[in-house]
C-alpha atoms as a PDB file:
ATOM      1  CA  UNK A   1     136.578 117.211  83.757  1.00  0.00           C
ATOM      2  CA  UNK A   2     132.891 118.519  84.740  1.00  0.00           C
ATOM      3  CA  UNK A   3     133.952 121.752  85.232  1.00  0.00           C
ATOM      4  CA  UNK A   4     133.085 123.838  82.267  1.00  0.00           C
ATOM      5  CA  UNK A   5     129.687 125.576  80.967  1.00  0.00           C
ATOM      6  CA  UNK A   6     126.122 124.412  81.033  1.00  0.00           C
ATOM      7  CA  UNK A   7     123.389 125.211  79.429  1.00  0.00           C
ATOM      8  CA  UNK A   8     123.058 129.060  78.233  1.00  0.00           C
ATOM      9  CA  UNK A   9     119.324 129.174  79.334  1.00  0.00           C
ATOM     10  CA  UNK A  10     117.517 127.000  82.220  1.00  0.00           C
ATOM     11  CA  UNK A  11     114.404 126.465  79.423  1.00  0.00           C
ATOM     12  CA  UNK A  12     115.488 123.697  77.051  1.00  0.00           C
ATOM     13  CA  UNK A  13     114.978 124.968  73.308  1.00  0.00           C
ATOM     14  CA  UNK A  14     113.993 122.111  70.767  1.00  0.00           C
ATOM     15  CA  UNK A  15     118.038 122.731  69.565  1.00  0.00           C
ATOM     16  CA  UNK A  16     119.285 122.172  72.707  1.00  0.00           C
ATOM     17  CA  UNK A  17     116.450 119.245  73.622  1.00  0.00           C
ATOM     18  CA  UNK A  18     117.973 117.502  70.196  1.00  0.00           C
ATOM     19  CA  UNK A  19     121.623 118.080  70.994  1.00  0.00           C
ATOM     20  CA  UNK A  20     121.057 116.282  74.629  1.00  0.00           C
ATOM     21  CA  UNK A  21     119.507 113.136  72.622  1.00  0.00           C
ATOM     22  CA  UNK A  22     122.252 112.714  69.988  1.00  0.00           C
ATOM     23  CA  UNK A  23     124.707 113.110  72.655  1.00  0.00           C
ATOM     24  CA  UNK A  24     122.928 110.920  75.375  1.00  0.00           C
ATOM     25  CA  UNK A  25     123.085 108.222  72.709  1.00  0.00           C
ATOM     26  CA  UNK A  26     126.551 108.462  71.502  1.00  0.00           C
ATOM     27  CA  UNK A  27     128.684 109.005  74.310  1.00  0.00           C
ATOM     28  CA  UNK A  28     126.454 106.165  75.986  1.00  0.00           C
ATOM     29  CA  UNK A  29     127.610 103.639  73.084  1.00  0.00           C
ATOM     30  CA  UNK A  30     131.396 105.039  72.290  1.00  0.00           C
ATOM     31  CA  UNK A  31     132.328 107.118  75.621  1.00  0.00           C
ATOM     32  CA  UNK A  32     133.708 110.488  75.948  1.00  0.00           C
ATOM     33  CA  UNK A  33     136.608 110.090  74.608  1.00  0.00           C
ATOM     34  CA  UNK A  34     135.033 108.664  71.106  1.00  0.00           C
ATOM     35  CA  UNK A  35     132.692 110.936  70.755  1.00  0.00           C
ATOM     36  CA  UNK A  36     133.296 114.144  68.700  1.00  0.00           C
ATOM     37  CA  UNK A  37     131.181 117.520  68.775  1.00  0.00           C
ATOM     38  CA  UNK A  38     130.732 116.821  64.846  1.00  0.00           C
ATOM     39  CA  UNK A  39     129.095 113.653  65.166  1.00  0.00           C
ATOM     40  CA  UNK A  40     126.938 115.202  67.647  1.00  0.00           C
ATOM     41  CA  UNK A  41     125.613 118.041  65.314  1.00  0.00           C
ATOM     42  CA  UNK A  42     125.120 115.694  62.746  1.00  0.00           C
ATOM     43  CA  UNK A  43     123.247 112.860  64.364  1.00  0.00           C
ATOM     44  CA  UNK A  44     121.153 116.022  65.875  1.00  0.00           C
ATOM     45  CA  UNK A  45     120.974 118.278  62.492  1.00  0.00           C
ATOM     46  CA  UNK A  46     122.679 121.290  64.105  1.00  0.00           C
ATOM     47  CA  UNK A  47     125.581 122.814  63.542  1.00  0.00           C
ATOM     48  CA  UNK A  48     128.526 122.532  65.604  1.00  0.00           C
ATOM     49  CA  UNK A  49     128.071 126.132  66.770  1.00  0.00           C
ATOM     50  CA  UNK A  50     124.668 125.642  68.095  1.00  0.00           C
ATOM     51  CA  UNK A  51     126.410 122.376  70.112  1.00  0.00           C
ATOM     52  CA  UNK A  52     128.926 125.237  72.109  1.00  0.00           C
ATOM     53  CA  UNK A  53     126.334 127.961  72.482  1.00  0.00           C
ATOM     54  CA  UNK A  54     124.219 125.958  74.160  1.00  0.00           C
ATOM     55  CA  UNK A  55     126.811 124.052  76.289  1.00  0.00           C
ATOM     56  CA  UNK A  56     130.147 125.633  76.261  1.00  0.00           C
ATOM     57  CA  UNK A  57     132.299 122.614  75.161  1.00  0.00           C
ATOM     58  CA  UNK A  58     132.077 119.285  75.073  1.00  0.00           C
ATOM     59  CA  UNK A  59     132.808 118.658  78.627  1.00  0.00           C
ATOM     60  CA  UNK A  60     130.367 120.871  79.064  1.00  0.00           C
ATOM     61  CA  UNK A  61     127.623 118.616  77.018  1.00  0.00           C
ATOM     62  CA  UNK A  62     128.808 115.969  78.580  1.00  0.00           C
ATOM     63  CA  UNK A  63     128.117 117.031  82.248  1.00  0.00           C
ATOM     64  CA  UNK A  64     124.634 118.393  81.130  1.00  0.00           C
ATOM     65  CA  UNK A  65     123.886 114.877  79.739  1.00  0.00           C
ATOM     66  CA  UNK A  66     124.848 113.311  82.990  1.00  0.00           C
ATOM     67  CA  UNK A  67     122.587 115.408  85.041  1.00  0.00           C
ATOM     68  CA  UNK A  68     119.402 114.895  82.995  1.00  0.00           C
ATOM     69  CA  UNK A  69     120.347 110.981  83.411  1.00  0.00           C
ATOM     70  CA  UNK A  70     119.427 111.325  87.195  1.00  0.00           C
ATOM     71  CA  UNK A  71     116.534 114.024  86.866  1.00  0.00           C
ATOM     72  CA  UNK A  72     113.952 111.438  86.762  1.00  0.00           C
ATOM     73  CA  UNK A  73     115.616 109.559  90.022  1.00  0.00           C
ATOM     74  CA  UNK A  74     115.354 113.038  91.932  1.00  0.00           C
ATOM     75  CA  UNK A  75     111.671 113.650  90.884  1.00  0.00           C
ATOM     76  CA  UNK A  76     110.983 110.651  92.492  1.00  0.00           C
ATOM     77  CA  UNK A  77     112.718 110.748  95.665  1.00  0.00           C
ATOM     78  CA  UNK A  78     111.025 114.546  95.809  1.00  0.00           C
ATOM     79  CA  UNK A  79     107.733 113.181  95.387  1.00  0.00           C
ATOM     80  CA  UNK A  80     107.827 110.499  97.693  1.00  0.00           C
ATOM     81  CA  UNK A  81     109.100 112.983 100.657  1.00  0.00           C
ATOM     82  CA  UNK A  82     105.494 114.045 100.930  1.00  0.00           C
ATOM     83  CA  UNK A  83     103.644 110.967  99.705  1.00  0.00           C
ATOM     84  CA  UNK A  84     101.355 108.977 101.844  1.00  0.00           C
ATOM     85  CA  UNK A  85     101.817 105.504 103.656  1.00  0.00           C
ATOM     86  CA  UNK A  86     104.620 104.439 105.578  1.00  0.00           C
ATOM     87  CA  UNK A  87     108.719 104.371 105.691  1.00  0.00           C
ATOM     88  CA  UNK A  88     108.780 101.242 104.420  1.00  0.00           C
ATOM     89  CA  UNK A  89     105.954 101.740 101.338  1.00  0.00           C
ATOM     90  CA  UNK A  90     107.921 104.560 100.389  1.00  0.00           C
ATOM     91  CA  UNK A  91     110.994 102.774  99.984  1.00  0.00           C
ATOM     92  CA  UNK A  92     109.132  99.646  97.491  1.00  0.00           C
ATOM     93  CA  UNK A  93     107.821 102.257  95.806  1.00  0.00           C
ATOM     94  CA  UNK A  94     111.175 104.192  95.136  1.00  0.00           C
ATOM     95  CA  UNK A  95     112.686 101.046  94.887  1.00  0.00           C
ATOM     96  CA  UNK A  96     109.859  99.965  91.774  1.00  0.00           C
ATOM     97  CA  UNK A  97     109.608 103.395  90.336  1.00  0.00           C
ATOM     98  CA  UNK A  98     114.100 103.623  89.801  1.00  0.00           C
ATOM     99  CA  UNK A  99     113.697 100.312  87.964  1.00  0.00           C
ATOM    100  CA  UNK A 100     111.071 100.858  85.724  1.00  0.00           C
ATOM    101  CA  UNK A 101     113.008 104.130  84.898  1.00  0.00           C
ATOM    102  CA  UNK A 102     116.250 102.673  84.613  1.00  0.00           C
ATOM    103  CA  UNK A 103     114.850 100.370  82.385  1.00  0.00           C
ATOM    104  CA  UNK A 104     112.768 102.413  79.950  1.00  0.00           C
ATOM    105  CA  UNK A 105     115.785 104.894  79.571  1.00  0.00           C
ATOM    106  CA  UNK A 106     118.873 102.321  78.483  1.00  0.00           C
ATOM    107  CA  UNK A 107     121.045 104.983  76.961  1.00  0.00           C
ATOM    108  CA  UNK A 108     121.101 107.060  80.089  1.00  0.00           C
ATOM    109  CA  UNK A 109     121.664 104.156  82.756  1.00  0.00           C
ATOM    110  CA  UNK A 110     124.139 102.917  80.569  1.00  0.00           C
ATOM    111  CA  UNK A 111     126.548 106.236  80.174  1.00  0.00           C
ATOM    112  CA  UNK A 112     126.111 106.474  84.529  1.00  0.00           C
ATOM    113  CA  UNK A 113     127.321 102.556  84.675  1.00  0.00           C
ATOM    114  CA  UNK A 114     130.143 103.127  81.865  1.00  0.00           C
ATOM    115  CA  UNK A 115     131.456 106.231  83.967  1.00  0.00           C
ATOM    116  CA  UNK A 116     131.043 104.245  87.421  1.00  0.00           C
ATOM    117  CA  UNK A 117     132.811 101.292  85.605  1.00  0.00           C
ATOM    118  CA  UNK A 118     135.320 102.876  83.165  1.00  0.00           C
ATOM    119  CA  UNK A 119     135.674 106.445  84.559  1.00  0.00           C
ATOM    120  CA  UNK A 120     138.323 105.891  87.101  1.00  0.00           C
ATOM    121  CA  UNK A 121     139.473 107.546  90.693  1.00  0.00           C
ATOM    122  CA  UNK A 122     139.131 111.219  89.603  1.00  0.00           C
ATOM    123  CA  UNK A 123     136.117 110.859  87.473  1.00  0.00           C
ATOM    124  CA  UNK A 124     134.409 108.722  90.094  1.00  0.00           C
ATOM    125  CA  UNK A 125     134.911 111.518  92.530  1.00  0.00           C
ATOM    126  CA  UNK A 126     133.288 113.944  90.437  1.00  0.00           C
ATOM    127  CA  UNK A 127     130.502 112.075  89.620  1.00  0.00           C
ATOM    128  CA  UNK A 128     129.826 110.976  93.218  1.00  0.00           C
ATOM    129  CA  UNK A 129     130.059 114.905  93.988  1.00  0.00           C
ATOM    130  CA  UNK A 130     128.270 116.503  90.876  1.00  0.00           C
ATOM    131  CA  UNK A 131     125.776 113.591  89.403  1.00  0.00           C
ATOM    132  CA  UNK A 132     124.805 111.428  91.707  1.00  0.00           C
ATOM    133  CA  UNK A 133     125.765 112.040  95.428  1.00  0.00           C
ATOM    134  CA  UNK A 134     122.258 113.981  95.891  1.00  0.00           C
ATOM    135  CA  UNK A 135     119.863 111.527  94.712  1.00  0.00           C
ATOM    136  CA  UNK A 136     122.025 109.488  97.053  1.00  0.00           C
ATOM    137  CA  UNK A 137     121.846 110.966 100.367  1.00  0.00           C
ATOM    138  CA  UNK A 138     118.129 111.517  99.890  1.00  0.00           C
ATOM    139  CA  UNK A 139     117.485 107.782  99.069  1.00  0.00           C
ATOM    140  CA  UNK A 140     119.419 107.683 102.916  1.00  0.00           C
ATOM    141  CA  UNK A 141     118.081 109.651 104.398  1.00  0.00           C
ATOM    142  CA  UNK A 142     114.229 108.111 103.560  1.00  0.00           C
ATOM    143  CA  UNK A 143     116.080 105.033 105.364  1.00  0.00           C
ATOM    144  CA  UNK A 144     116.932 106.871 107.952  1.00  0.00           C
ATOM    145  CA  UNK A 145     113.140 108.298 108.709  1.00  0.00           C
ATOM    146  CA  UNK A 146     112.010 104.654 108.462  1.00  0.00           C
ATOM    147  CA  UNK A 147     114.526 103.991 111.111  1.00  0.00           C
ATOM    148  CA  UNK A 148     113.000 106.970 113.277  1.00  0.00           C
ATOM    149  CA  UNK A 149     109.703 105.954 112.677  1.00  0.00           C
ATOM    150  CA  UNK A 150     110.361 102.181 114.221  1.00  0.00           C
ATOM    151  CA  UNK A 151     110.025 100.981 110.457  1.00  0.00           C
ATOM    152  CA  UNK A 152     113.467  99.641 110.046  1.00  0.00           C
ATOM    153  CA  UNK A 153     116.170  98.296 113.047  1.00  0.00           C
ATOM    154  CA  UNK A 154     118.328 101.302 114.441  1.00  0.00           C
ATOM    155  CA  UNK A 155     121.445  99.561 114.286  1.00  0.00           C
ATOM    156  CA  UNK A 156     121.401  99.586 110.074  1.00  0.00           C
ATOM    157  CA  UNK A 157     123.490 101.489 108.020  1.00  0.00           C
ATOM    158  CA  UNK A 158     120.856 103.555 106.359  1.00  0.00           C
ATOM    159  CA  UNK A 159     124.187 103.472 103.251  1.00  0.00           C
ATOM    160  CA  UNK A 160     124.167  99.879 102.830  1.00  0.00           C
ATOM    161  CA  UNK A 161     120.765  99.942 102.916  1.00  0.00           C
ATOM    162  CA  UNK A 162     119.840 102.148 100.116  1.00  0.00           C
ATOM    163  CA  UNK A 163     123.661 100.806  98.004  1.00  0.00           C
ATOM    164  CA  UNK A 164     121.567  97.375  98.053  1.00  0.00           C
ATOM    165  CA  UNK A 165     118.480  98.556  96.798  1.00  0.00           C
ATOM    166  CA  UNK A 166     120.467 100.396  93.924  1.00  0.00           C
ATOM    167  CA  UNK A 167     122.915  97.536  93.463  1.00  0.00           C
ATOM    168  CA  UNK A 168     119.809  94.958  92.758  1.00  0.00           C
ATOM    169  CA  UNK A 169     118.107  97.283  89.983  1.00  0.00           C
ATOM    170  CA  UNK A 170     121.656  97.772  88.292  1.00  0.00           C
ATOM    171  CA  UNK A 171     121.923  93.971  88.345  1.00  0.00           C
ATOM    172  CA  UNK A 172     118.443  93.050  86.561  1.00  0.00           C
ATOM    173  CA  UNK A 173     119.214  96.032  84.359  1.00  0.00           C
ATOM    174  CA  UNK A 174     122.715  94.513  83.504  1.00  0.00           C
ATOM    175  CA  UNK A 175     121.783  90.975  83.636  1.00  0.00           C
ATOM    176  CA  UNK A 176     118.256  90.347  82.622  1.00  0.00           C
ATOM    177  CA  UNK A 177     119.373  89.177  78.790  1.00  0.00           C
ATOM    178  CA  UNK A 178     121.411  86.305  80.961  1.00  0.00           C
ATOM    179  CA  UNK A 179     118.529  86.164  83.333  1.00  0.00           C
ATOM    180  CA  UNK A 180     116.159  84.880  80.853  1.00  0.00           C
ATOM    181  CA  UNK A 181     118.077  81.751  80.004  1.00  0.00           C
ATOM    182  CA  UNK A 182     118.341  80.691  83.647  1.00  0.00           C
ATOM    183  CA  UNK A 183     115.389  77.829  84.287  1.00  0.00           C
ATOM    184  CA  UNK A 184     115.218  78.821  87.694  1.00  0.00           C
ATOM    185  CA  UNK A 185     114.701  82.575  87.060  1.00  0.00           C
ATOM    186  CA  UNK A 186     111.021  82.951  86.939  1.00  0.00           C
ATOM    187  CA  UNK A 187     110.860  87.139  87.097  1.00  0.00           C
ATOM    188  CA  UNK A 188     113.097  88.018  84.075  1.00  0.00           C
ATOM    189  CA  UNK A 189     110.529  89.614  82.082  1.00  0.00           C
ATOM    190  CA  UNK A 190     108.419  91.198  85.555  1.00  0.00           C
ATOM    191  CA  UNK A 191     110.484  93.629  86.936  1.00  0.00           C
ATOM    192  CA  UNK A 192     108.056  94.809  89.323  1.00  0.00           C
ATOM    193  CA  UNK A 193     107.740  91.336  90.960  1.00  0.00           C
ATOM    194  CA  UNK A 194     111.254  91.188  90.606  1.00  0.00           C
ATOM    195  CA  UNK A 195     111.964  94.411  92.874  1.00  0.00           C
ATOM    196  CA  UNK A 196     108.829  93.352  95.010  1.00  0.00           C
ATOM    197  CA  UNK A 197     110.476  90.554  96.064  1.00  0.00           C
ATOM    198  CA  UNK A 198     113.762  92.190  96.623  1.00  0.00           C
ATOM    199  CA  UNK A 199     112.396  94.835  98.723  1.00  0.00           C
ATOM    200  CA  UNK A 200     110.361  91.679 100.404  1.00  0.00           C
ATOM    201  CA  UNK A 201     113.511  90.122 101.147  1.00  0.00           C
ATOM    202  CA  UNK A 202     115.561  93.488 102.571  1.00  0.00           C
ATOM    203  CA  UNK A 203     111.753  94.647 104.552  1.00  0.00           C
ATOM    204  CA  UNK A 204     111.718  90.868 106.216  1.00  0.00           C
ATOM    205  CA  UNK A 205     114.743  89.226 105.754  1.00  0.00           C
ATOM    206  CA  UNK A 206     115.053  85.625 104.920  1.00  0.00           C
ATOM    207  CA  UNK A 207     115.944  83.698 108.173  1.00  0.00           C
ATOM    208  CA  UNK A 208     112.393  81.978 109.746  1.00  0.00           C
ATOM    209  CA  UNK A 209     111.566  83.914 112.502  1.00  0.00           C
ATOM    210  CA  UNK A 210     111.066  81.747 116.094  1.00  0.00           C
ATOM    211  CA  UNK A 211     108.190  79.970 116.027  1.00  0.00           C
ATOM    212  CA  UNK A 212     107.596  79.722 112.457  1.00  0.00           C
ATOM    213  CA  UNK A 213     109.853  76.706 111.575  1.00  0.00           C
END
C-alpha cells in the first residue's frame, strides 16, 4: 500500500503544507479507506490536482502523512545522540520529550495507533519497515549504549526495554480521559511526573533492595 509517490519537491510549499493538515486530520478521524482525495482538497482549499501533483495518489498522501507523524520522534532521538549527561538521563529525557509530543499532536498519534490497531498483518509490516522501524532501533540502540556504559544490566533486552517506555506513553495518551476519574490516579493532568515516575520505576525497579526493608 505505501508504495507509490511522495512529495514532488523535498521543500514543503504552503499547498502542499495545507494538503498534509487536512489529510493528517481526516484520515486520523475516518481512516484510509473513508477518506476521499475530494474531501481533502476541500477541507484544504485546493484542488484535487494540486492533491496528486504534490503526492502522486492517495496512497501516496497517505504515506507522506505517516512519515511527518514520526519526524518530531526522530529529531529527538538525533538530538539526544550528542546531548550531554548520562545513558540513563538521555533515556527520561526521550522518554518526557515523546510524551509531551505525542500529546500536543493528537491527530498524528492517533492515525499511527489506528494503523497499529486496525491496519492488519500486511499493513503492520509496512509500517514497521517504512514509518516507524527507524525511530525504533535508535530508541535501542540508546539502551544498548547505556548497557555499554554500565548504566543499565547487560542481560536486558535493550527491545523490551525501549517497547515499555513506548507502551506507557501510548497508554496515558489513550487512557488519561479514564485516568482522571480514578481517585487513586494522582498524575492525570502531569504528564511529566507521570513519565518521571515511569522511567523511575524501569531506572530502579520496584523490589526494596537488601538492606533497605
Amino acid at each position: 500500500m505505501y508504495s507509490t509517490a511522495q512529495p514532488n519537491s523535498e521543500s514543503i510549499s504552503s499547498g502542499e503544507a495545507a494538503i498534509l493538515e487536512a489529510a493528517e486530520v481526516l484520515f486520523a478521524e475516518k481512516g484510509f479507506d473513508a477518506v476521499s482525495i475530494r474531501a481533502i482538497a476541500g477541507k484544504a482549499d485546493v484542488c484535487k490536482a494540486n492533491v496528486f501533483h504534490h503526492f502522486g495518489s492517495k496512497e501516496g498522501l497517505y504515506l507522506a502523512v505517516l512519515r511527518s507523524a514520526v519526524t518530531e520522534s526522530k529529531q529527538i532521538l538525533e538530538e539526544l545522540e550528542g546531548a550531554s549527561g548520562n545513558q540513563q538521563e538521555r533515556l527520561r529525557q526521550f522518554a518526557g520529550r515523546h510524551l509531551r509530543s505525542i500529546l500536543g499532536h493528537p491527530h498524528v498519534s492517533r492515525l499511527i495507533l489506528r494503523e497499529a490497531l486496525e491496519g492488519g498483518s500486511e499493513r503492520g509490516k509496512e509500517l514497521a519497515e517504512k514509518i516507524v522501524g527507524d525511530n525504533f532501533s535508535q530508541l535501542v540502540d540508546l539502551c544498548r549504549a547505556g548497557q555499554k556504559s554500565g548504566e543499565l544490566r547487560p542481560e536486558l533486552d535493550p527491545a523490551l526495554v525501549a517497547t515499555l517506555m513506548v507502551a506507557a506513553n501510548v497508554f496515558f495518551f489513550e487512557a488519561a480521559s479514564v485516568m482522571r476519574h480514578i481517585p487513586e490516579i494522582k498524575f492525570y493532568d502531569d504528564p511529566q511526573a507521570y513519565s518521571a515516575g515511569v522511567m523511575d520505576i524501569l531506572l530502579n525497579g520496584m523490589a526494596n533492595k537488601k538492606g533497605e526493608r
